[in-house]
C-alpha atoms as a PDB file:
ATOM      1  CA  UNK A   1      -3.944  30.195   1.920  1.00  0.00           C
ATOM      2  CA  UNK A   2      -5.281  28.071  -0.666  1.00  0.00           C
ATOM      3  CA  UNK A   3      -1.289  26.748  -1.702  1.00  0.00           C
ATOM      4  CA  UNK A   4      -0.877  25.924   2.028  1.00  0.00           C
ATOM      5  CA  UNK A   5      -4.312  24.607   2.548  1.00  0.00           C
ATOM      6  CA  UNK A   6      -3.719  21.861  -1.045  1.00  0.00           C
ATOM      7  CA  UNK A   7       0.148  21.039   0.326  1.00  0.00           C
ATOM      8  CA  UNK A   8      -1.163  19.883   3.730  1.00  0.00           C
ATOM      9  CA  UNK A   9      -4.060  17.677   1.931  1.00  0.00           C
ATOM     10  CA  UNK A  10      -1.426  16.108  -0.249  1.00  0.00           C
ATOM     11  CA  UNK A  11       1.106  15.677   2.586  1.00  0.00           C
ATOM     12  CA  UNK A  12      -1.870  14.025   4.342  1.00  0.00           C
ATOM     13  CA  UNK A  13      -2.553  12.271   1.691  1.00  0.00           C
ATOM     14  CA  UNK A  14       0.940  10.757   1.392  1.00  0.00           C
ATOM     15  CA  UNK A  15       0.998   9.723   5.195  1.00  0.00           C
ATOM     16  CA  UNK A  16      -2.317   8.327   4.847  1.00  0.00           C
ATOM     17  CA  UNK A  17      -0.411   5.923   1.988  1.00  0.00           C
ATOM     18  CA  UNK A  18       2.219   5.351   3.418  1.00  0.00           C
ATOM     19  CA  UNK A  19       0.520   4.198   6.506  1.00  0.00           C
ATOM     20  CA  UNK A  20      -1.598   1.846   4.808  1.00  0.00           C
ATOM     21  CA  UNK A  21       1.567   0.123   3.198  1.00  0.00           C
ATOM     22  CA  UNK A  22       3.210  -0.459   6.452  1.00  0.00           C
ATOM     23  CA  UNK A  23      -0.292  -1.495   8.407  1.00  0.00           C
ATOM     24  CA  UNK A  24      -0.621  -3.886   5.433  1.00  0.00           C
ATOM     25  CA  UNK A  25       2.975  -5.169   5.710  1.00  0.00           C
ATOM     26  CA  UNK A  26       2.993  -5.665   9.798  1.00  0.00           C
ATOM     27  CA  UNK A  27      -0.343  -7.509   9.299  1.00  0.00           C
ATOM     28  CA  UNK A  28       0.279  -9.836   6.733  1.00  0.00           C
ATOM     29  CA  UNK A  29      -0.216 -13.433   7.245  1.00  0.00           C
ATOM     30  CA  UNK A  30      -0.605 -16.763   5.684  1.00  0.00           C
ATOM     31  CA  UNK A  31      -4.368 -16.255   4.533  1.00  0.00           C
ATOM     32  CA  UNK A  32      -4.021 -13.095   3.491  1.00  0.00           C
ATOM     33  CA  UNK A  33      -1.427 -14.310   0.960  1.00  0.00           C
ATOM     34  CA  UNK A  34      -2.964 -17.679   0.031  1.00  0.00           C
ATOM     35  CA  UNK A  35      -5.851 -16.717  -2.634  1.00  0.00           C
ATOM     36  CA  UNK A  36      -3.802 -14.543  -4.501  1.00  0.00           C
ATOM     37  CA  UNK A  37      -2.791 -16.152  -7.284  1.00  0.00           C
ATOM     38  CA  UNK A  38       0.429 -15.359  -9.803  1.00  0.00           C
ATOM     39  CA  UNK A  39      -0.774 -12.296 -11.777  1.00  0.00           C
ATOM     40  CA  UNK A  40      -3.705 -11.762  -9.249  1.00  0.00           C
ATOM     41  CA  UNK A  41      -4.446  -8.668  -7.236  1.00  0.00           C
ATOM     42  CA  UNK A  42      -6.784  -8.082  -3.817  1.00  0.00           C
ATOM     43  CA  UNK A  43      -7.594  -4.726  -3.156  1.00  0.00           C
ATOM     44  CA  UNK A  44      -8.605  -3.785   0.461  1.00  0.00           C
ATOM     45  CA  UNK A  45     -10.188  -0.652   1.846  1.00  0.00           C
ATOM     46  CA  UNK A  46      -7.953   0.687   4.801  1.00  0.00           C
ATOM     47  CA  UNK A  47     -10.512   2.806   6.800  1.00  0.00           C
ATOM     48  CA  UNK A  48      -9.034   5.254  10.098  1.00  0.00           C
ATOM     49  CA  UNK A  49      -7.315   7.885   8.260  1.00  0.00           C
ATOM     50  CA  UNK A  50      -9.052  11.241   7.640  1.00  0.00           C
ATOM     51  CA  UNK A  51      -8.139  10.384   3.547  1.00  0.00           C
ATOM     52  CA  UNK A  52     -10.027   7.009   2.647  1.00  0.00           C
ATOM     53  CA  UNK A  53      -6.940   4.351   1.052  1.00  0.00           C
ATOM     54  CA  UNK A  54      -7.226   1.142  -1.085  1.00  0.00           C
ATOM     55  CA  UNK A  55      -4.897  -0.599  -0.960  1.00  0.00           C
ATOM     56  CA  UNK A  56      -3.887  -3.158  -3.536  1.00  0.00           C
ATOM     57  CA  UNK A  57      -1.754  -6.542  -3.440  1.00  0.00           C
ATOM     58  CA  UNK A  58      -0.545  -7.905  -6.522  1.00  0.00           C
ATOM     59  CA  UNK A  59       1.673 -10.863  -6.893  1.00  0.00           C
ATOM     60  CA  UNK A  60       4.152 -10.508  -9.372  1.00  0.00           C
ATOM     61  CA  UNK A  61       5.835 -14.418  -8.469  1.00  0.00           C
ATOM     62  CA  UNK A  62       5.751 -17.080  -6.149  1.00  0.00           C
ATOM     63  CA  UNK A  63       7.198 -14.915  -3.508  1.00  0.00           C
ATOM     64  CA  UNK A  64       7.137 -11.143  -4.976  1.00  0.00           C
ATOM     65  CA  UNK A  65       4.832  -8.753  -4.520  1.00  0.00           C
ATOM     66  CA  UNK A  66       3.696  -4.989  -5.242  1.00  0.00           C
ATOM     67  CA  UNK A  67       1.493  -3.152  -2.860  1.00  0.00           C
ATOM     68  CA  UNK A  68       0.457  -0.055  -4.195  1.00  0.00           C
ATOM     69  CA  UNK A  69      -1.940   2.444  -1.789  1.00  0.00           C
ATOM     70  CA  UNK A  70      -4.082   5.147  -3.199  1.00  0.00           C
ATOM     71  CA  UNK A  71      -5.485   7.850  -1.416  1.00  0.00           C
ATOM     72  CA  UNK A  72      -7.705  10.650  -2.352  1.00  0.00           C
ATOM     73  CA  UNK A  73      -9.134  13.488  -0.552  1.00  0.00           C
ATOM     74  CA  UNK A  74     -12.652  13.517  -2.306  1.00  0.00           C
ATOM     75  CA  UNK A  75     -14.399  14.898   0.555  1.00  0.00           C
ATOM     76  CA  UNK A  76     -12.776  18.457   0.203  1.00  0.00           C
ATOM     77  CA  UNK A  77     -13.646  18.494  -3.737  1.00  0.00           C
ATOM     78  CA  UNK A  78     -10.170  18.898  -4.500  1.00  0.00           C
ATOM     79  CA  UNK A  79      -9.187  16.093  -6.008  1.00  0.00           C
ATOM     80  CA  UNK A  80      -5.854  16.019  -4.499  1.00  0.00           C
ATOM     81  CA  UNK A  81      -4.233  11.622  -4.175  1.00  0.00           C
ATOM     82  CA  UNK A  82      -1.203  10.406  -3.579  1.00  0.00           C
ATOM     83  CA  UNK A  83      -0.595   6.816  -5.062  1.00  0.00           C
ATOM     84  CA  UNK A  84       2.746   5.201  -3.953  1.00  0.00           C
ATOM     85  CA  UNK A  85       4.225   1.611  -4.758  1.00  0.00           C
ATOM     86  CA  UNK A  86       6.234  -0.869  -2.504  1.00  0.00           C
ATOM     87  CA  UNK A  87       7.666  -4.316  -4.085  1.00  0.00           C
ATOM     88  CA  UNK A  88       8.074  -6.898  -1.283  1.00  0.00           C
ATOM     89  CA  UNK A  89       9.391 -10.266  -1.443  1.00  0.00           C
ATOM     90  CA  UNK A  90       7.323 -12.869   1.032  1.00  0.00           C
ATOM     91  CA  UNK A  91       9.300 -15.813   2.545  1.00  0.00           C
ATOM     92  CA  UNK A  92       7.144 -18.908   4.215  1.00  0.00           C
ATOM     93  CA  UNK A  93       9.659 -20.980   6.465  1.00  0.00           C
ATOM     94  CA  UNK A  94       8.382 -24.897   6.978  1.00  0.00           C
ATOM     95  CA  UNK A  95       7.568 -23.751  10.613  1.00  0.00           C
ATOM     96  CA  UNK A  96       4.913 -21.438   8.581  1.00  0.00           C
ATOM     97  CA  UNK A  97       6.325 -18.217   9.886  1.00  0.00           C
ATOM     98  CA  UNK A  98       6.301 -15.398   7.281  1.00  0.00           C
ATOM     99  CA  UNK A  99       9.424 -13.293   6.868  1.00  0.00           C
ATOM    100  CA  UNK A 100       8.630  -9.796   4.474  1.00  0.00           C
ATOM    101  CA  UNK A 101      11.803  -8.222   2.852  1.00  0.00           C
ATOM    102  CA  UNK A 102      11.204  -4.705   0.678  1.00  0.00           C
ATOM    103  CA  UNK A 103      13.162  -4.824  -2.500  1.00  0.00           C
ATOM    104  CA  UNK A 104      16.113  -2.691  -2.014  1.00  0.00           C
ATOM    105  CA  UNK A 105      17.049  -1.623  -5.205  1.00  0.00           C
ATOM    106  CA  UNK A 106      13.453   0.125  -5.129  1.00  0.00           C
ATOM    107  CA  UNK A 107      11.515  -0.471  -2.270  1.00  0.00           C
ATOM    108  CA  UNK A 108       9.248   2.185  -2.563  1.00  0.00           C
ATOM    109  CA  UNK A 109       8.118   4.839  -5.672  1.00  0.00           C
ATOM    110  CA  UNK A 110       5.502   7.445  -5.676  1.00  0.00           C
ATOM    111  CA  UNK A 111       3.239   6.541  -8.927  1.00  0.00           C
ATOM    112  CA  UNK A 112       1.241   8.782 -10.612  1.00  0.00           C
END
């Protein structure tokens, strides 16, 4: 029971990540992106999932980035988290519309 009970906090866990990413992703926009500078990260709380996520943005160039979202079940005591990275690269076209592309030689890696 216990096995069962830890793999369906860390697959929760996981989704909770991976949901994040993508909520972070589908809501990017031009401010969000603006005060980060080269070498600078932003980290954001994502709250709705039963597993509280941070999420944070670092940018690696003028137009690459690496989200990485970390999420821990502390409430259960068991210290289960699933971290997982996603490198994105951010085009701005003159009309100011923002076009994100994941890296696909390695879009997306569990860290540890």
């Amino acid at each position: 029971t216990r096995i069962g009970a830890a793999s369906a906090r860390r697959q929760l866990a996981l989704s909770a990540a991976e949901s994040a990413v993508e909520m972070t992703i589908v809501g990017w926009n031009m401010d969000s992106a603006t005060p980060i500078g080269v070498s600078g990260t932003k980290a954001t709380a994502i709250e709705g999932f039963e597993v509280p996520v941070v999420v944070h943005v670092t940018r690696l160039d003028s137009t690459l980035y690496w989200i990485v979202a970390d999420a821990a079940d502390s409430s259960s005591g068991s210290g289960v988290s699933r971290r997982i990275g996603v490198a994105v690269r951010v085009l701005i076209a003159p009309d100011h519309s923002i076009t994100i592309d994941r890296i696909s030689e390695r879009s997306w890696s569990e860290l540890f």
